[in-house]
N, C-alpha and C. Protein backbone atom coordinates (compact mmCIF):
# COMPACT_ATOMS: atom_id res chain seq x y z
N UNK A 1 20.96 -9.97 9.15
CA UNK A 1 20.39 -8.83 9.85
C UNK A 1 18.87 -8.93 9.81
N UNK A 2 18.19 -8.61 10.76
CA UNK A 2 16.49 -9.13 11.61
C UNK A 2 15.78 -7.16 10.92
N UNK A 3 14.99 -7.66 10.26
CA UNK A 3 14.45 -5.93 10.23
C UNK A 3 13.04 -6.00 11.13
N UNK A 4 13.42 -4.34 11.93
CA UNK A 4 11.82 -4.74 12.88
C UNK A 4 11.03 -3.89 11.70
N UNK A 5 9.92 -4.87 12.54
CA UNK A 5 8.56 -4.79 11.61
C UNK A 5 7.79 -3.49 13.13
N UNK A 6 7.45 -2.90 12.27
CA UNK A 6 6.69 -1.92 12.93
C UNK A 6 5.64 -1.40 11.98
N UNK A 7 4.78 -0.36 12.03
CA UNK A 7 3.43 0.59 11.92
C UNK A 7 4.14 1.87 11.46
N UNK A 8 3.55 2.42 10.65
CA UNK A 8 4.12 3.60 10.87
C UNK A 8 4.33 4.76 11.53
N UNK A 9 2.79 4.95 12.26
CA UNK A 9 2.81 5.01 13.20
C UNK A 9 3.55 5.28 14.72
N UNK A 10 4.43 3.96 14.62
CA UNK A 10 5.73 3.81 15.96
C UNK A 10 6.69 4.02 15.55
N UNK A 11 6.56 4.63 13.76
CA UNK A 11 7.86 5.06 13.40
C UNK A 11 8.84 6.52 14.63
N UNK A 12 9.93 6.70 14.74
CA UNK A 12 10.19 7.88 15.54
C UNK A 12 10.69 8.95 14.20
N UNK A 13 10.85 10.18 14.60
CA UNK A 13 11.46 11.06 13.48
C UNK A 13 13.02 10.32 12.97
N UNK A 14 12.95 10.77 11.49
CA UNK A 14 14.10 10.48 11.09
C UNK A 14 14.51 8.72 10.68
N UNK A 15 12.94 7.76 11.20
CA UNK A 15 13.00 6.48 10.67
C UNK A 15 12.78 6.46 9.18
N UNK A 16 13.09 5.32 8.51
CA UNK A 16 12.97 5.12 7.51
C UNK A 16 12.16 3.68 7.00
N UNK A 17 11.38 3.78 6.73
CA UNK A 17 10.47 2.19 6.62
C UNK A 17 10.21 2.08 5.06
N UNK A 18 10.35 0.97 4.73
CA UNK A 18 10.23 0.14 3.76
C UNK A 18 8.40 -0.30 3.82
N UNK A 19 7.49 -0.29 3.12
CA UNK A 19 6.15 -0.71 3.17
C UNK A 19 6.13 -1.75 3.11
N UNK A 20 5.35 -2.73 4.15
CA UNK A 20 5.27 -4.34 4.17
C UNK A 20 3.62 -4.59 3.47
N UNK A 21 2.90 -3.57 3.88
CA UNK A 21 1.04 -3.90 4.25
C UNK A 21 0.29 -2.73 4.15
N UNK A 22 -0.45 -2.83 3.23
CA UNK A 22 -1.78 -1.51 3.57
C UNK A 22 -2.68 -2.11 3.98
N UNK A 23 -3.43 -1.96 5.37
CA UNK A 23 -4.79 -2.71 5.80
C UNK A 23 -5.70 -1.52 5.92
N UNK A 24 -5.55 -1.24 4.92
CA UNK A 24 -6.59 0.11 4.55
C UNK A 24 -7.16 -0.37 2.94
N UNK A 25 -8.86 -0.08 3.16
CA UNK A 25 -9.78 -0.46 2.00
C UNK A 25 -10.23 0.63 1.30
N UNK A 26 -10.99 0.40 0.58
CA UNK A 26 -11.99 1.73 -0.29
C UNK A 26 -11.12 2.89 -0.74
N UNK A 27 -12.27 3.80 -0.58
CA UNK A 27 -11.48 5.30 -1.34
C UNK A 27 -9.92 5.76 -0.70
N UNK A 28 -9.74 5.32 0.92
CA UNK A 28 -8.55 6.00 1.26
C UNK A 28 -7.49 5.05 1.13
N UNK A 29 -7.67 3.93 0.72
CA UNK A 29 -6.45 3.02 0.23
C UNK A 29 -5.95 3.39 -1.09
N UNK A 30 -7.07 3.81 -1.82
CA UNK A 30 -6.91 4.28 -3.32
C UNK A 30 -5.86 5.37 -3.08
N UNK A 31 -6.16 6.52 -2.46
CA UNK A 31 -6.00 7.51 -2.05
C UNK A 31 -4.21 7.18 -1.76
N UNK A 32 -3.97 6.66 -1.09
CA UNK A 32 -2.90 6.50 -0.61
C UNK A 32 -1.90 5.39 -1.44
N UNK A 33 -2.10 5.13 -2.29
CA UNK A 33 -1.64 4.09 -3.16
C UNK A 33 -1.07 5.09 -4.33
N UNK A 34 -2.20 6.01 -4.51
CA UNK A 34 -1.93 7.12 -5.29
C UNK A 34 -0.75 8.19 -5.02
N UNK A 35 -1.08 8.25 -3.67
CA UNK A 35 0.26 9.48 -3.75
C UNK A 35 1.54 8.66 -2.59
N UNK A 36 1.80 7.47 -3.15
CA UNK A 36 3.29 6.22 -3.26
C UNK A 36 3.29 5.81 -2.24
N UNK A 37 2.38 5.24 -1.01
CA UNK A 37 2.23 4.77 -0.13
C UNK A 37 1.37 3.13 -0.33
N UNK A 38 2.89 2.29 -1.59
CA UNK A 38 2.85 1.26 -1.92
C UNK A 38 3.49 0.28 -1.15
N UNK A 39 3.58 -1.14 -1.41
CA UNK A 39 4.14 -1.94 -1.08
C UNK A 39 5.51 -2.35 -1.25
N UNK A 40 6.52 -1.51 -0.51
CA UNK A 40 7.96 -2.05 -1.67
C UNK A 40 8.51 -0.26 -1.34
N UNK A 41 7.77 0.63 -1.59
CA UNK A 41 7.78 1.87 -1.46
C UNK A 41 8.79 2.49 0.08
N UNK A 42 9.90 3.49 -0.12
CA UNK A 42 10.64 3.59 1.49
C UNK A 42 9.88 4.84 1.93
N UNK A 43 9.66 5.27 3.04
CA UNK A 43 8.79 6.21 3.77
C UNK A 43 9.82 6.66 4.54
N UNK A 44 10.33 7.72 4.75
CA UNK A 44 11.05 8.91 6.02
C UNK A 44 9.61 9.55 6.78
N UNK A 45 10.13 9.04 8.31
CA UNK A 45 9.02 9.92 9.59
C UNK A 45 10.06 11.19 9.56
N UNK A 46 9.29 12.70 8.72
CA UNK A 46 9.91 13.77 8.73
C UNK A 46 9.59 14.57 10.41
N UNK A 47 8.42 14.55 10.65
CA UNK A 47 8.01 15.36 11.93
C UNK A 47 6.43 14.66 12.59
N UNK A 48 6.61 14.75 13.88
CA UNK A 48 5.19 14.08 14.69
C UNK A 48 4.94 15.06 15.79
N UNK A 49 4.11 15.32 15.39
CA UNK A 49 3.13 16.17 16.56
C UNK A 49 3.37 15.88 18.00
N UNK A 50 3.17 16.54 18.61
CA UNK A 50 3.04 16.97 20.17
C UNK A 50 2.60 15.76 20.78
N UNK A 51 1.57 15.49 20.29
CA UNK A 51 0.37 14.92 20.60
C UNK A 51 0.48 13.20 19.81
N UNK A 52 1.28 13.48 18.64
CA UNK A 52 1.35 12.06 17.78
C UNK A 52 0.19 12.21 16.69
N UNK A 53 -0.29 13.23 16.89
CA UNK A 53 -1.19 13.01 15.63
C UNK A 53 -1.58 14.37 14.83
N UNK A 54 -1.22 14.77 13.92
CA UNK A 54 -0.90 13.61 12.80
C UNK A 54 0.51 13.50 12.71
N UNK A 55 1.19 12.93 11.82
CA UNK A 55 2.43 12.86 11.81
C UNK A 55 2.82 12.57 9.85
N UNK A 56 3.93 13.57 9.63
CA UNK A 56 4.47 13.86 8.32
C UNK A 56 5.52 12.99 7.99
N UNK A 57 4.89 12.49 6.82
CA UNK A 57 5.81 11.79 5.85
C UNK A 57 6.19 12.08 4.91
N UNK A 58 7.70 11.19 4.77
CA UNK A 58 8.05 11.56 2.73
C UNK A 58 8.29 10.76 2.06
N UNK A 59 7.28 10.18 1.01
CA UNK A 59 7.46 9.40 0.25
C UNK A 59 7.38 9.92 -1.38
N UNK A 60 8.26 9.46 -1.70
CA UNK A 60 8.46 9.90 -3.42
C UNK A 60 8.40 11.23 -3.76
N UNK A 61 9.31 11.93 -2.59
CA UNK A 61 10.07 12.97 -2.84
C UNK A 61 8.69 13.99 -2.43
N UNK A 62 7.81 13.56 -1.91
CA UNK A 62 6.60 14.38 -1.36
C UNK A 62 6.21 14.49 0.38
N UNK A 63 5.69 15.62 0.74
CA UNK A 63 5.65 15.24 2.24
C UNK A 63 3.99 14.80 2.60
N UNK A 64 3.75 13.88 3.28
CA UNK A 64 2.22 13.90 3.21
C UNK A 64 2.44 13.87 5.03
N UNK A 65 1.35 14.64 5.17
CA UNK A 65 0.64 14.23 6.77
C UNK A 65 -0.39 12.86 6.65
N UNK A 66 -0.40 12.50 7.53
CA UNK A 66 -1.37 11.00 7.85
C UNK A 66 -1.77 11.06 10.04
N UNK A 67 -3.31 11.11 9.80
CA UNK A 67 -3.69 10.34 11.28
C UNK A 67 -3.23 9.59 11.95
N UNK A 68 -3.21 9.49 12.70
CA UNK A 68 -2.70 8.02 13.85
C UNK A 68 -3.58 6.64 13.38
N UNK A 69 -4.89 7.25 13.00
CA UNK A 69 -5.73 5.70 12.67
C UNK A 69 -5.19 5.11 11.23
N UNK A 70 -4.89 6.16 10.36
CA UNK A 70 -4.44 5.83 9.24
C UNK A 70 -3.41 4.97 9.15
N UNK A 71 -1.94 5.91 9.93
CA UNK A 71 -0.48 5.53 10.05
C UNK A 71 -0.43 3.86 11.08
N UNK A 72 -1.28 3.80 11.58
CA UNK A 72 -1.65 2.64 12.54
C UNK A 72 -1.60 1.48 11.53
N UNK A 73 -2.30 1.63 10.51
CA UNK A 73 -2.68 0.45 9.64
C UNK A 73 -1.75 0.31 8.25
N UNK A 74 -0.28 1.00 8.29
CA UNK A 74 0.16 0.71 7.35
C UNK A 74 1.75 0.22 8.10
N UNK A 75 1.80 -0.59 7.80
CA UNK A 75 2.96 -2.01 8.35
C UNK A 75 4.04 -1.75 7.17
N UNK A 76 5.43 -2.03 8.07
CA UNK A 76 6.81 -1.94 7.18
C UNK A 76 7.75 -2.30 8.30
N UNK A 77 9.12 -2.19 7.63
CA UNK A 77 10.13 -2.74 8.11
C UNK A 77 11.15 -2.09 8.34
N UNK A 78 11.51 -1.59 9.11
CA UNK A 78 12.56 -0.50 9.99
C UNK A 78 13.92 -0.65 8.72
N UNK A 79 14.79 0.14 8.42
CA UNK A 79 15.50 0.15 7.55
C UNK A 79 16.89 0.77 7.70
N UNK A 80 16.18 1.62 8.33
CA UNK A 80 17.39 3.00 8.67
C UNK A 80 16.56 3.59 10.54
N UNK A 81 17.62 3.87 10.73
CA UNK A 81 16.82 4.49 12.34
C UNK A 81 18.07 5.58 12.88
N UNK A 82 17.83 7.05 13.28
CA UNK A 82 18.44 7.99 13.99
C UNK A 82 18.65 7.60 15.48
């Protein structure tokens, strides 16, 4: 079985991604490393805006919102899909 590699970003509601990549540096990589937006780590797309931005995640039993520029730059691997 082929897992697509997607952004999180192009995740749709109700995907489930596995973290491949943070191409995010400095304080907001820290930032996000911190509250489990690791490598290895599974992510649920809970809800996305109107608009696509921002769009709510749940990782490690927490919901975080994230930007489009943010969610753009963190890469994973489709797992589960509605």
């Amino acid at each position: 079985m082929s897992l697509s590699k997607l952004t999180l970003y192009e995740g749709k509601k109700g995907d489930i991604i596995r973290i491949t990549h943070l191409g995010i540096n400095g304080v907001m990589r820290r930032r996000l490393l911190d509250l489990g937006f690791v490598p290895g780590a599974v992510v649920e797309v809970i809800r996305k805006s109107p608009l696509g931005d921002p769009i709510a995640f749940r990782v490690s039993q927490t919901s975080i919102a994230l930007r489009k520029e943010e969610s753009q730059k963190i890469e994973g691997e489709l797992i589960h899909y509605e």
